[in-house]
Every structure is written in structure tokens, then in C-alpha cells.
N, C-alpha and C. Protein backbone atom coordinates (compact mmCIF):
# COMPACT_ATOMS: atom_id res chain seq x y z
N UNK A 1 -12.60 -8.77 -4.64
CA UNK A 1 -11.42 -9.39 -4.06
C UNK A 1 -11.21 -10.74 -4.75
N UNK A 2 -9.98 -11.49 -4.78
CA UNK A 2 -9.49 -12.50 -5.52
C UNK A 2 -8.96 -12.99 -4.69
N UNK A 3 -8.77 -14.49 -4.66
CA UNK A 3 -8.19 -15.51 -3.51
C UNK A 3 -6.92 -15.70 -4.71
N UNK A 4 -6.11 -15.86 -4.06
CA UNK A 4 -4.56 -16.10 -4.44
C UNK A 4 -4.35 -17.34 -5.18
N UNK A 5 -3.44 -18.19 -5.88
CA UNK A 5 -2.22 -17.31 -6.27
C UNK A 5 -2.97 -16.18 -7.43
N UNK A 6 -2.76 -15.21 -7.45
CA UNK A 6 -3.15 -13.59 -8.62
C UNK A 6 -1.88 -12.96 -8.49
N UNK A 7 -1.96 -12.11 -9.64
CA UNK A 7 -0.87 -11.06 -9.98
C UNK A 7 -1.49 -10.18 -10.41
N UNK A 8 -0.72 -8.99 -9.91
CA UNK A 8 -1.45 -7.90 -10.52
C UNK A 8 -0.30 -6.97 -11.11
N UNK A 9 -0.15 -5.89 -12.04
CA UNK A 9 0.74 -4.71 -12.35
C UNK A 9 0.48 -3.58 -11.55
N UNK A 10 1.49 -2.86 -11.37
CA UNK A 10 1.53 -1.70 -10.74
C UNK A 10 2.38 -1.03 -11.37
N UNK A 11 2.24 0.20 -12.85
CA UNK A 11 3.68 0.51 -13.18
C UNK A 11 3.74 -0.69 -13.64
N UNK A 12 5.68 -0.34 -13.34
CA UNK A 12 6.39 -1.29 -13.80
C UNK A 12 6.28 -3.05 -13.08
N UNK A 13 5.90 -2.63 -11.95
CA UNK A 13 6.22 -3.67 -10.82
C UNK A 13 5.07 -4.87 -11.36
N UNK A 14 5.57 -6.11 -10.81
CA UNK A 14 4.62 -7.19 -10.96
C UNK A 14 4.44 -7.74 -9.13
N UNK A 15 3.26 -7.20 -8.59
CA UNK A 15 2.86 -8.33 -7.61
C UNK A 15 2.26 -9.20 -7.77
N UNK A 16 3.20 -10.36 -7.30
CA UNK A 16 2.13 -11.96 -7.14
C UNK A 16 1.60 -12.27 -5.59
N UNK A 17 0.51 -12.48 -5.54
CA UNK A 17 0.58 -12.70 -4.24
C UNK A 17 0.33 -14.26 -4.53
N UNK A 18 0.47 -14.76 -3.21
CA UNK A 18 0.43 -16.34 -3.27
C UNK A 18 -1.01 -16.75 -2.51
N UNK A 19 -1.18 -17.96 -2.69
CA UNK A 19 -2.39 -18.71 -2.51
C UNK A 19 -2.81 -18.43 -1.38
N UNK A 20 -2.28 -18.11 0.04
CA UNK A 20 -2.59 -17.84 1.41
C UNK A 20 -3.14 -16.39 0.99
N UNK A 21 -3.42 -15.65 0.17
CA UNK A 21 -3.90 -14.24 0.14
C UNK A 21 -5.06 -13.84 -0.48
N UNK A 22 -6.23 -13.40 0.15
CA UNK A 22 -7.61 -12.63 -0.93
C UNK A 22 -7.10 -11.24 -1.00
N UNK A 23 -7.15 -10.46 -1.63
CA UNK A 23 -6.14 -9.20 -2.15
C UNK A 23 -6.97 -9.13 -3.46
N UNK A 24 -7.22 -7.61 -3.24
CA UNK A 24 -7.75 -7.02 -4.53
C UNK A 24 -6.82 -5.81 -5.00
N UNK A 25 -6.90 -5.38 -5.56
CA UNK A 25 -6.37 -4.20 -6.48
C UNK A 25 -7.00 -3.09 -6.22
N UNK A 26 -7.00 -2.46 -4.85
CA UNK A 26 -8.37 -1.51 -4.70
C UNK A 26 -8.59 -0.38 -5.29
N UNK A 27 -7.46 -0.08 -5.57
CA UNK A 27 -7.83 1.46 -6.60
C UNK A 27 -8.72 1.37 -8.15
N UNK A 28 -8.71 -0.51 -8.66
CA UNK A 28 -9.66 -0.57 -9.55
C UNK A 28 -10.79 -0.72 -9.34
N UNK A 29 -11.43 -1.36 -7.64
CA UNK A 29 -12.05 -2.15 -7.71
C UNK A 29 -13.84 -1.45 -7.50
N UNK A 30 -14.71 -1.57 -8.05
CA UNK A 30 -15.98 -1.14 -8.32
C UNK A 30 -16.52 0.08 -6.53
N UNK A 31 -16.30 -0.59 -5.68
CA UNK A 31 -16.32 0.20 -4.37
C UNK A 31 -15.41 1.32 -4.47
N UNK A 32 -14.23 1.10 -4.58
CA UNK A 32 -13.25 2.55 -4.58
C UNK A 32 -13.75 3.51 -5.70
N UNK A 33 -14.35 2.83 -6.63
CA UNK A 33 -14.56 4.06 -7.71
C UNK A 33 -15.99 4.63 -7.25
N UNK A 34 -17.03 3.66 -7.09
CA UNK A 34 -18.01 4.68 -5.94
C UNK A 34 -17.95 5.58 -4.98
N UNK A 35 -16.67 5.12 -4.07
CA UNK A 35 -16.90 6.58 -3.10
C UNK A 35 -15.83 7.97 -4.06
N UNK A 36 -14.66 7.23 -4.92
CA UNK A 36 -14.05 8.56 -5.46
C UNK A 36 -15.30 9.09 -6.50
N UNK A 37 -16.30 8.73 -6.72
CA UNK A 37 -17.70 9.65 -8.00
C UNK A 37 -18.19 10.03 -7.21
N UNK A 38 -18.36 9.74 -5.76
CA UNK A 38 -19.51 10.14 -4.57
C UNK A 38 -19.05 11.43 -4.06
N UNK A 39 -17.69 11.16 -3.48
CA UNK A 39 -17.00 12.28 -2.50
C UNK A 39 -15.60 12.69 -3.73
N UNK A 40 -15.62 14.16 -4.10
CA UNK A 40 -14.64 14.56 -4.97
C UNK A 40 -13.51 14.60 -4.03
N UNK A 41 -12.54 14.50 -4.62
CA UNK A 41 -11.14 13.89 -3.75
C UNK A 41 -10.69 13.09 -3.31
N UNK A 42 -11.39 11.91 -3.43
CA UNK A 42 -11.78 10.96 -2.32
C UNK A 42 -10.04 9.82 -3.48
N UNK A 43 -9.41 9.24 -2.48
CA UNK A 43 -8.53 8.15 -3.23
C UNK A 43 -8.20 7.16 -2.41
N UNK A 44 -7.73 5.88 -3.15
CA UNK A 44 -7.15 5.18 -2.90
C UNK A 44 -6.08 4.16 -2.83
N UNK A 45 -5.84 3.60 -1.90
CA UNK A 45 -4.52 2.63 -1.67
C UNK A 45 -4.70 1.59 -3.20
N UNK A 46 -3.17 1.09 -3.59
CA UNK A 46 -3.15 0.26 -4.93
C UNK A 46 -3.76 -1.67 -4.29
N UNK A 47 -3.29 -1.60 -2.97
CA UNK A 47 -4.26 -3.04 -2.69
C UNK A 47 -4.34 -3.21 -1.08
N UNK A 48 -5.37 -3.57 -0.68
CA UNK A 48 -5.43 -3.98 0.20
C UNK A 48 -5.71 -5.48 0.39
N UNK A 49 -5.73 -6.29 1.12
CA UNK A 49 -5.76 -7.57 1.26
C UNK A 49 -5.06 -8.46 2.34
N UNK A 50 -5.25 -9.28 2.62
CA UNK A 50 -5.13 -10.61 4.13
C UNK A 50 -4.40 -11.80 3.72
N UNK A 51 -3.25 -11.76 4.55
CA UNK A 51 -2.60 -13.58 4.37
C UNK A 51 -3.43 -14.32 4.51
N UNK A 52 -3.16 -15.63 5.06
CA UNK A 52 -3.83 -16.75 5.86
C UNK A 52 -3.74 -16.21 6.93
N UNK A 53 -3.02 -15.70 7.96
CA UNK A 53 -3.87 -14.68 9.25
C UNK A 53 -4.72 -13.78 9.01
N UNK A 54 -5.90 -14.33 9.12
CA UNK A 54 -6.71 -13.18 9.56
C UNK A 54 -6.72 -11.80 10.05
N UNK A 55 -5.95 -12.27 10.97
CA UNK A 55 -5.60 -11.10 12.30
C UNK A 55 -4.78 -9.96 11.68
N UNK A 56 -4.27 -9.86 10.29
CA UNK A 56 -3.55 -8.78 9.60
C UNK A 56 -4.64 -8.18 8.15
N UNK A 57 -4.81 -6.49 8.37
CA UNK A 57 -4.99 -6.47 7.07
C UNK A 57 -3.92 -5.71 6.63
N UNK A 58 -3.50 -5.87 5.45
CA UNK A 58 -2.71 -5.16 4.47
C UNK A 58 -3.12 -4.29 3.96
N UNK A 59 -2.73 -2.70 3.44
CA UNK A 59 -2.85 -1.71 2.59
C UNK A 59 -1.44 -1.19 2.25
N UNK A 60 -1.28 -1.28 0.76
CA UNK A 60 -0.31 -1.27 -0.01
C UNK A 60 -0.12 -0.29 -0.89
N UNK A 61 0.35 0.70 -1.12
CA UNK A 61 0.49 1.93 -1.85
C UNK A 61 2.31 2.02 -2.68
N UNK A 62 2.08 2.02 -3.83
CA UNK A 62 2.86 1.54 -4.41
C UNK A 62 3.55 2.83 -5.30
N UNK A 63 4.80 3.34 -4.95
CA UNK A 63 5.39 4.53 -5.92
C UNK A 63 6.74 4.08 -6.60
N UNK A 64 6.60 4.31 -8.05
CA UNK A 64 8.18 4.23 -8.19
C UNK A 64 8.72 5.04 -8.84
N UNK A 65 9.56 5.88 -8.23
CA UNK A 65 9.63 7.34 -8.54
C UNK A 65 11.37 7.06 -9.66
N UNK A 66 11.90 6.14 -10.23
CA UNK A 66 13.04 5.88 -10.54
C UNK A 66 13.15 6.40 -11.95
N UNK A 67 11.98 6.42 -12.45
CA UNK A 67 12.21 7.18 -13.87
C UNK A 67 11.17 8.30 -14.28
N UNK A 68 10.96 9.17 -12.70
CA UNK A 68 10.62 10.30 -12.35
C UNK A 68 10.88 10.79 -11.35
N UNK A 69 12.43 11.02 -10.68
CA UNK A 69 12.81 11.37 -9.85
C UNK A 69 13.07 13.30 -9.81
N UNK A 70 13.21 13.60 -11.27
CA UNK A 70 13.79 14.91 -10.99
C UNK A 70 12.15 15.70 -10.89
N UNK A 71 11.10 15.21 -11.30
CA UNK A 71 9.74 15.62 -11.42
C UNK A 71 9.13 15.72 -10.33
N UNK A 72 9.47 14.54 -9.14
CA UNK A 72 8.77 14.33 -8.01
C UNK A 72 10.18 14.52 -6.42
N UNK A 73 10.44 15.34 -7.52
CA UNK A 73 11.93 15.77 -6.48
C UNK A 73 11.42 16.39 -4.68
N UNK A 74 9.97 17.21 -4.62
CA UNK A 74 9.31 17.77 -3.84
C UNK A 74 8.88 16.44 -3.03
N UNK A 75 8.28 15.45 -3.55
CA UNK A 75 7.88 14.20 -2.90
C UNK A 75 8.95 13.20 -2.24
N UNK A 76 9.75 13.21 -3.09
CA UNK A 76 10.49 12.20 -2.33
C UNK A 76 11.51 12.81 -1.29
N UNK A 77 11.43 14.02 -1.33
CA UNK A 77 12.23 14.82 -0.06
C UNK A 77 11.53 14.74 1.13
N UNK A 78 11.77 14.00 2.10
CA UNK A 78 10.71 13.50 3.23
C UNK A 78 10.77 14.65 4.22
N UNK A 79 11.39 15.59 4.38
CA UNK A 79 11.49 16.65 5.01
C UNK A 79 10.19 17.59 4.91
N UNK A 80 9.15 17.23 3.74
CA UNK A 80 8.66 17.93 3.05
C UNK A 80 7.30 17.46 3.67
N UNK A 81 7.49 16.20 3.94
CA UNK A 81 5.80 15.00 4.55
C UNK A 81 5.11 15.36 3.35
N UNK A 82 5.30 15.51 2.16
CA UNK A 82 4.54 15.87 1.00
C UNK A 82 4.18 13.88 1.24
N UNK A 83 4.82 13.04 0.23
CA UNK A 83 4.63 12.13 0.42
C UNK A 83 3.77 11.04 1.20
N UNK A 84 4.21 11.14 2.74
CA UNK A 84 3.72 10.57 3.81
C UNK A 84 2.14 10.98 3.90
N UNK A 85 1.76 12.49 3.67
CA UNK A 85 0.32 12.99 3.84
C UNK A 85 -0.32 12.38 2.61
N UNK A 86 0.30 12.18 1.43
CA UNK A 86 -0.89 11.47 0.40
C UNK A 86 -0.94 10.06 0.73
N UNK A 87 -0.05 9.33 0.79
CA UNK A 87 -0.51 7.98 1.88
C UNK A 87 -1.16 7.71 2.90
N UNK A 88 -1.12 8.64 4.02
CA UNK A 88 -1.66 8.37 4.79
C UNK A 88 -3.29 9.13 4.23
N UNK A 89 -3.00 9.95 3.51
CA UNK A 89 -4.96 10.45 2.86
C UNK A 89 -5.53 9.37 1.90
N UNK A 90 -4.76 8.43 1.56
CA UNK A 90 -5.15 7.62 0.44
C UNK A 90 -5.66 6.43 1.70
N UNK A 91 -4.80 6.16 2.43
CA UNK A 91 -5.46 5.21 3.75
C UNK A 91 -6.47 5.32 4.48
N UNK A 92 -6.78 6.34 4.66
CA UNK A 92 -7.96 6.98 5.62
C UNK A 92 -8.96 6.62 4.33
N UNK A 93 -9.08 7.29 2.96
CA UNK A 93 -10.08 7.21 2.19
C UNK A 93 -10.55 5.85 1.93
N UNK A 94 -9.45 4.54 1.63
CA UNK A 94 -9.53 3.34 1.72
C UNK A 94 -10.30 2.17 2.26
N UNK A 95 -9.97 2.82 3.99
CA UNK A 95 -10.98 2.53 5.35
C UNK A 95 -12.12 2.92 5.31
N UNK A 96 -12.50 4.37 4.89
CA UNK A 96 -13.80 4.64 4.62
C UNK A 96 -14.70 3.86 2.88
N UNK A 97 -14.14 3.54 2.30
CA UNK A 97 -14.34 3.06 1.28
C UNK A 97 -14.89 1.45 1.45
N UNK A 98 -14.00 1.05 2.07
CA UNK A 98 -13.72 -0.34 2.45
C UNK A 98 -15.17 -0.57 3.50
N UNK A 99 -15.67 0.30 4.31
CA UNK A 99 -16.68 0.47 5.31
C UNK A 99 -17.59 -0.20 4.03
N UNK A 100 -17.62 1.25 3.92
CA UNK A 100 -19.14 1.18 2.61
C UNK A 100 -19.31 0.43 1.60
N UNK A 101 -18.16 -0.12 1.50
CA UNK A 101 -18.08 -1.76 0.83
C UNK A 101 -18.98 -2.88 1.49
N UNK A 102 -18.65 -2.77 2.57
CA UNK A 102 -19.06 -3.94 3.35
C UNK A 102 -20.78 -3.78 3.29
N UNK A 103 -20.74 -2.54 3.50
CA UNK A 103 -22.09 -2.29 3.49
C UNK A 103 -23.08 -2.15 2.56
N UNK A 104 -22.35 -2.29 1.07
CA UNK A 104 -23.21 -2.73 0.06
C UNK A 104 -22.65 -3.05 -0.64
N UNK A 105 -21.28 -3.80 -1.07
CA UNK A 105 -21.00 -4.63 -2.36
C UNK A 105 -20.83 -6.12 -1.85
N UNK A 106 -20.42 -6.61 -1.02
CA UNK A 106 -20.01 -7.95 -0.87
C UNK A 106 -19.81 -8.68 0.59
N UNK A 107 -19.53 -9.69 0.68
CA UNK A 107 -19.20 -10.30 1.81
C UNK A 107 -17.59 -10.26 2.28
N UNK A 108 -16.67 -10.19 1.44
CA UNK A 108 -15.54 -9.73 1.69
C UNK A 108 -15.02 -8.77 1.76
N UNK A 109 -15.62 -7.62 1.40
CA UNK A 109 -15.27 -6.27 1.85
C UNK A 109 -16.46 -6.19 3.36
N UNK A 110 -17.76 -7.36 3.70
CA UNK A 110 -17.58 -7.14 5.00
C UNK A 110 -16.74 -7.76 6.26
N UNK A 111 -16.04 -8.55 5.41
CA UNK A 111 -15.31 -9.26 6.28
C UNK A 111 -13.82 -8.31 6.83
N UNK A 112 -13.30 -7.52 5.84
CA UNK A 112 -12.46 -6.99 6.03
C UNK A 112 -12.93 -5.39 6.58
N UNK A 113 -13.76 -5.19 6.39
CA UNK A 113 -14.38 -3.59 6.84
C UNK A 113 -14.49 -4.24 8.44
N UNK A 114 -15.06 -5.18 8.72
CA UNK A 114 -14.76 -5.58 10.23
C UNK A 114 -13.43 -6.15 10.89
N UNK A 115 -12.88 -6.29 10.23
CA UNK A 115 -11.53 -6.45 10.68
C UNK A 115 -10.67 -5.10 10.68
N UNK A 116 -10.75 -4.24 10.00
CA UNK A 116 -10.44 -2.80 9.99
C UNK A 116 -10.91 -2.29 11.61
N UNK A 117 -12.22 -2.70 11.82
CA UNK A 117 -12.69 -1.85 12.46
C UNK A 117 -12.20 -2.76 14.64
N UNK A 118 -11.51 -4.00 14.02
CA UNK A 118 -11.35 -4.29 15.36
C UNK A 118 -10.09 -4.43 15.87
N UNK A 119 -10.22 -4.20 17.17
CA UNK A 119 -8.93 -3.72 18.32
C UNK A 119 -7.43 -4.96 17.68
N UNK A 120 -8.72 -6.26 17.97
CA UNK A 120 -7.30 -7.89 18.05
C UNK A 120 -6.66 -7.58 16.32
N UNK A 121 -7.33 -7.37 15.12
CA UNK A 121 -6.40 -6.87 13.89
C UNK A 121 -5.48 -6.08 13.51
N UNK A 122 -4.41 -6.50 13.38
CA UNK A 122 -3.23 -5.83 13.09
C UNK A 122 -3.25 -5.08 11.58
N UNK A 123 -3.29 -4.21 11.94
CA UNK A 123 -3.62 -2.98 10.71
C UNK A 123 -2.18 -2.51 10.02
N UNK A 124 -1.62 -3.29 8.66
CA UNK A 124 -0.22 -2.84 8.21
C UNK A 124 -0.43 -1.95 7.03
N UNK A 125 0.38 -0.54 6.81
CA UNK A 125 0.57 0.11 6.10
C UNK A 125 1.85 -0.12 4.93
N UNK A 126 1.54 -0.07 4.38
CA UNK A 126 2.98 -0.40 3.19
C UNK A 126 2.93 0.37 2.06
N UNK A 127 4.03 1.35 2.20
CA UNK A 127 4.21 1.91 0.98
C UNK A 127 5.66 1.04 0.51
N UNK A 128 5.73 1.11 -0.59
CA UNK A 128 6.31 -0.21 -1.53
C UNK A 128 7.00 1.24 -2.86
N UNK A 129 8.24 1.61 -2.19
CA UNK A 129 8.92 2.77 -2.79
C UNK A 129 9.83 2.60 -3.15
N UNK A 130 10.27 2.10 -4.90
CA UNK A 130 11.14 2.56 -5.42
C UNK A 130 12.27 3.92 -5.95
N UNK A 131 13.12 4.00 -6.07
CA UNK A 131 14.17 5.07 -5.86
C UNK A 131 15.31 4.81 -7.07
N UNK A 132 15.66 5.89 -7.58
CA UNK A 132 16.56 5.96 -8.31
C UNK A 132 18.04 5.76 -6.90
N UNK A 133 19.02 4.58 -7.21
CA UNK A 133 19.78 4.20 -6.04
C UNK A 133 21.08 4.69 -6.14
N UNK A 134 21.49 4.92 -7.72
CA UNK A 134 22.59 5.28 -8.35
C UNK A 134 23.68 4.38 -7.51
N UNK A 135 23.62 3.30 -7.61
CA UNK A 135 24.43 2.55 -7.54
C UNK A 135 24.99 1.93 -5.88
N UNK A 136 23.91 2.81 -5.13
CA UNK A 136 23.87 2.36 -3.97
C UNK A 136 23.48 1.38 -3.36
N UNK A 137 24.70 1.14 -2.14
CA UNK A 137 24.22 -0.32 -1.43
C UNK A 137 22.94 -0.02 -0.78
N UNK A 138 22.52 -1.38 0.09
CA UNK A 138 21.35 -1.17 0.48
C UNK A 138 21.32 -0.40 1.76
N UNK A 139 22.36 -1.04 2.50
CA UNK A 139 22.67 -0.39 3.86
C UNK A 139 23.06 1.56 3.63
N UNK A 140 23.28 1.58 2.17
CA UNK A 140 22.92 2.94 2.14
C UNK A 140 21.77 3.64 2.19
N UNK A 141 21.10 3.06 1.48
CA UNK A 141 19.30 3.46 1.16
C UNK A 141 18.73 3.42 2.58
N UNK A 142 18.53 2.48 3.17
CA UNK A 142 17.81 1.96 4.29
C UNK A 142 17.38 3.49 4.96
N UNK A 143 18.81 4.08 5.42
CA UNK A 143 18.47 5.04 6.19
C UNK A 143 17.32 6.02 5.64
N UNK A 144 17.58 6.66 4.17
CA UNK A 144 16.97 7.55 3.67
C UNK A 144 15.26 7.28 3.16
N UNK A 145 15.25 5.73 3.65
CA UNK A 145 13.84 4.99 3.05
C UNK A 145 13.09 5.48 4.26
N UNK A 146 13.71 5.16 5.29
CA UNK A 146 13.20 5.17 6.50
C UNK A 146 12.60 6.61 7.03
N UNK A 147 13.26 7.67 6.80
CA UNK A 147 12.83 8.72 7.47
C UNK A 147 11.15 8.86 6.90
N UNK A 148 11.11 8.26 5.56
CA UNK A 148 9.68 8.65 5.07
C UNK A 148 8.80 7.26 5.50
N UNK A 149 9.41 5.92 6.23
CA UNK A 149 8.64 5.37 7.29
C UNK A 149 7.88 6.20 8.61
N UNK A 150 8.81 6.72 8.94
CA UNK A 150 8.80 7.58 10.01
C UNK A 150 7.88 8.68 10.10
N UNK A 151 7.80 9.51 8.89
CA UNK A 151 6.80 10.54 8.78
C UNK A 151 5.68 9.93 8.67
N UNK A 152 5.43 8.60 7.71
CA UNK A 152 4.28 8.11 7.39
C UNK A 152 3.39 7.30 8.68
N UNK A 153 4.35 7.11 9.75
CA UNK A 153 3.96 6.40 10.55
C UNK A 153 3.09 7.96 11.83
N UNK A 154 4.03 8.85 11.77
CA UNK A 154 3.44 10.02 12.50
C UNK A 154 2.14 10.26 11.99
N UNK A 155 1.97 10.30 10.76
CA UNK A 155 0.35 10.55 10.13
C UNK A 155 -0.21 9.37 10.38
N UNK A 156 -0.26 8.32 10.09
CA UNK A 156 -0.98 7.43 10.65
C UNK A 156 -1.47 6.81 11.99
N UNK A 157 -0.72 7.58 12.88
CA UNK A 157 -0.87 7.32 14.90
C UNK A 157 -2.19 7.48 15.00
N UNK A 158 -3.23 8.22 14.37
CA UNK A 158 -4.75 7.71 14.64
C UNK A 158 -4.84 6.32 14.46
N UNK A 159 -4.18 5.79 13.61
CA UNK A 159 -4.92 3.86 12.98
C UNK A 159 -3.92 3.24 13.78
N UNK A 160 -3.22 3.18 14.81
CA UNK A 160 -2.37 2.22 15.51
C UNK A 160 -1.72 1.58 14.07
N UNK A 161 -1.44 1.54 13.47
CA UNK A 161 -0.85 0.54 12.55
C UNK A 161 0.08 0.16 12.81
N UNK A 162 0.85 -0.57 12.26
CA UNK A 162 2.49 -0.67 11.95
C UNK A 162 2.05 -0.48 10.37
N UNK A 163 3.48 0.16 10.04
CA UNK A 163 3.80 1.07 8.73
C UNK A 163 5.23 0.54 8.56
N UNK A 164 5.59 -0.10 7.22
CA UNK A 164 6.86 -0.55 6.48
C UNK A 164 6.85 0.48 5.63
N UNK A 165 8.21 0.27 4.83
CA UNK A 165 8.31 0.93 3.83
C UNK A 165 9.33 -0.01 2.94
N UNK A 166 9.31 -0.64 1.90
CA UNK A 166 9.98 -1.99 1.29
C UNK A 166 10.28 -1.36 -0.36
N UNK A 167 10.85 -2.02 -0.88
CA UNK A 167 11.42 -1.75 -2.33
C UNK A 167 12.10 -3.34 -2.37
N UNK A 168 12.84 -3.42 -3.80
CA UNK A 168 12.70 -4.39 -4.41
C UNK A 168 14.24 -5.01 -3.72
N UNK A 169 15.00 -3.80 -3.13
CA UNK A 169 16.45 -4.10 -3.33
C UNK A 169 16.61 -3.82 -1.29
N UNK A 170 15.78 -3.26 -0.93
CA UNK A 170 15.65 -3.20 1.01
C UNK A 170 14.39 -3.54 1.28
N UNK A 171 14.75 -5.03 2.60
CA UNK A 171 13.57 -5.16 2.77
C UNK A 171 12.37 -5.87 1.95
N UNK A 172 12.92 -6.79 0.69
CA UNK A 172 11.97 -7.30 0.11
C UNK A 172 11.09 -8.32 0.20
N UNK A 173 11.62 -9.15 0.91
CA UNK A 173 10.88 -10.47 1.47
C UNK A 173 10.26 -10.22 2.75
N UNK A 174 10.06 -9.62 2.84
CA UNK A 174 9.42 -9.11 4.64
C UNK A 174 7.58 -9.41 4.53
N UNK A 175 7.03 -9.83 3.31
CA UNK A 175 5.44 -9.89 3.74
C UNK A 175 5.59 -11.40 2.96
N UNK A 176 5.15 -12.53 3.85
CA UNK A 176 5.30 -13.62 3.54
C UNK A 176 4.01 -13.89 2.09
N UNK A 177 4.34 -14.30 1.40
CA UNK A 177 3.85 -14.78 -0.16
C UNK A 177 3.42 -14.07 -1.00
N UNK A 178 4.43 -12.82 -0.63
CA UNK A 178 4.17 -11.95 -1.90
C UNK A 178 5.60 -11.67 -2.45
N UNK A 179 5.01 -11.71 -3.69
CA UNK A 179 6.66 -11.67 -4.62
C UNK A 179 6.59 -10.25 -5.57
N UNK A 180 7.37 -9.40 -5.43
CA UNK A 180 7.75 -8.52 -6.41
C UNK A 180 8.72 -8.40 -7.37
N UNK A 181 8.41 -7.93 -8.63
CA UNK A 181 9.87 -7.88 -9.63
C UNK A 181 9.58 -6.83 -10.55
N UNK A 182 10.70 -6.12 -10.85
CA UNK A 182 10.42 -5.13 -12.03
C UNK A 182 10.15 -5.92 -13.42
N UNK A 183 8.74 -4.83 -14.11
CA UNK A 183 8.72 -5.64 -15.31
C UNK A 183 9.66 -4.89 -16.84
N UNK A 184 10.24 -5.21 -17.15
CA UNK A 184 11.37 -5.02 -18.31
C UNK A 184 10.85 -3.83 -19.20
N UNK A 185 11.32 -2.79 -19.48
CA UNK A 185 10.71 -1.76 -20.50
C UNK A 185 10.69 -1.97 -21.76
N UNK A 186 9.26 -2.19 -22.93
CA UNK A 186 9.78 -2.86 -24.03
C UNK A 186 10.75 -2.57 -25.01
């Protein structure tokens, strides 16, 4: 884990998080690749990580399907919960990852494996989903972002969470000191 201000890539996307944030990159980070060599199948969320409240952890799963839309045409049809079930399987694996972190790589994956694990922490899900918009307003999108809030949030009703669903153009400023921007194709 890294104390803020850090940036990381995702794709195209650039997250910065700001100085109030320890946030790692978990799908690189030495624990996630132990339990995916341990348990075959096993995956994970692109970051998890904590403002300056404590009381919130973040898990962040990041798709941008805009210049693979006709490929992942099955996924982004939310009718389908194709989508919503690999997020919410990438979350569950995360939590369990994040455990066994605590339990043998560091002090900050035990700090956050116990915060996972308690009632007063607010547990947020975020998938962070770009879309081909074709020229659509936002108040158009919103609706169609949402239904795959909605599914994602039905798979997740074991973890009490609250579950967003944000992109660059709905909903972008909604997690205080984190900044997103597309990065330019060379």
C-alpha cells in the first residue's frame, strides 16, 4: 500500500489519488498474486484503499469497454448480470485476499483486513465504467449506468456495502481526492 498523493494507470485511465489516501493497486500487489498462484481462479479488484476516514474502505474495479464495445457486447448488457457477477467475484476474492494479507504480509493490509471485517466500516464498491456514449448527454447515460449499479449491488447484499457506479462524464467527483482522466492514445 502507498500513502497518497500516487497515481496509478488503469488502461487508459489515470487515477490520482490525493494525500488523504493509502491505496494500493491490488491486482499488482504481492498478496493478490499469492492467493491467485494458491487458489486457481482466484481474482482481483484494480484498488482498494481508505480516505482520511477510516471508517470507509474502498474497492475499485475499473472497465472501459469504449474501444471494445462490440466484443464485450454480452457484458455490458446488464440484463445479462454477466458483468455485475465478475465484480462482485473479484470482491469477494479481494476480501479473502486482503484477510490473508493481514495475516502475513504487512501491517496495512492488517489494518484494513480489520476494517473489512467490522460492523462501524463502511464497505464501498466501485466499479468505475466507461462506455462508448455516442454523443450522449449524461442525464442520458445515468439511467443505463445504473441498472448495472443495481445488479451489482443485488450480488453484493452479503457485504452490506454501498455500491456506485462512476465514469468520467456521470458522477465523477463523487469520491473526495481522487481524480480521474483519460490518458491520450499515442
Amino acid at each position: 500500500m502507498r500513502r497518497g498523493p500516487v497515481e496509478f494507470h488503469e488502461g487508459r485511465q489515470r487515477f490520482a489519488f490525493g494525500d488523504q489516501w493509502i491505496v494500493a493497486k491490488y491486482d499488482d500487489e504481492a498478496c493478490s498474486k499469492a492467493l491467485q498462484k494458491a487458489v486457481e481462479g482466484s481474482r482481483a479488484v484494480d484498488f482498494c484503499g481508505q480516505a482520511s476516514d477510516e471508517e470507509v474502505v474502498f474497492f475499485i474495479e475499473v472497465k472501459d469497454f469504449r474501444a471494445y464495445h462490440t466484443q464485450n457486447r454480452d457484458r455490458i448488457d446488464a440484463s445479462t448480470g454477466d458483468l455485475a457477477r465478475e465484480v462482485a467475484q473479484k470482491v469477494r476474492d479481494s476480501i479473502a485476499g486482503i484477510v490473508g494479507a493481514g495475516r502475513t504480509f504487512d501491517r496495512d493490509w492488517t489494518r484494513i483486513g480489520k476494517a473489512c471485517a467490522s460492523p462501524k466500516v463502511q464497505l464501498v464498491v466501485v466499479l468505475w465504467m466507461e462506455i462508448d456514449s455516442h454523443g450522449l448527454t449524461s442525464q442520458a447515460i445515468k439511467p443505463r449506468l445504473d441498472v448495472h449499479r443495481k445488479k451489482l449491488k443485488e450480488h453484493l447484499r452479503w457485504l452490506n456495502a454501498r455500491v456506485m457506479l462512476l465514469n468520467e462524464r456521470v458522477w465523477a467527483n463523487d469520491i473526495p481526492g481522487l481524480q480521474v482522466s483519460t490518458i491520450a492514445r499515442p
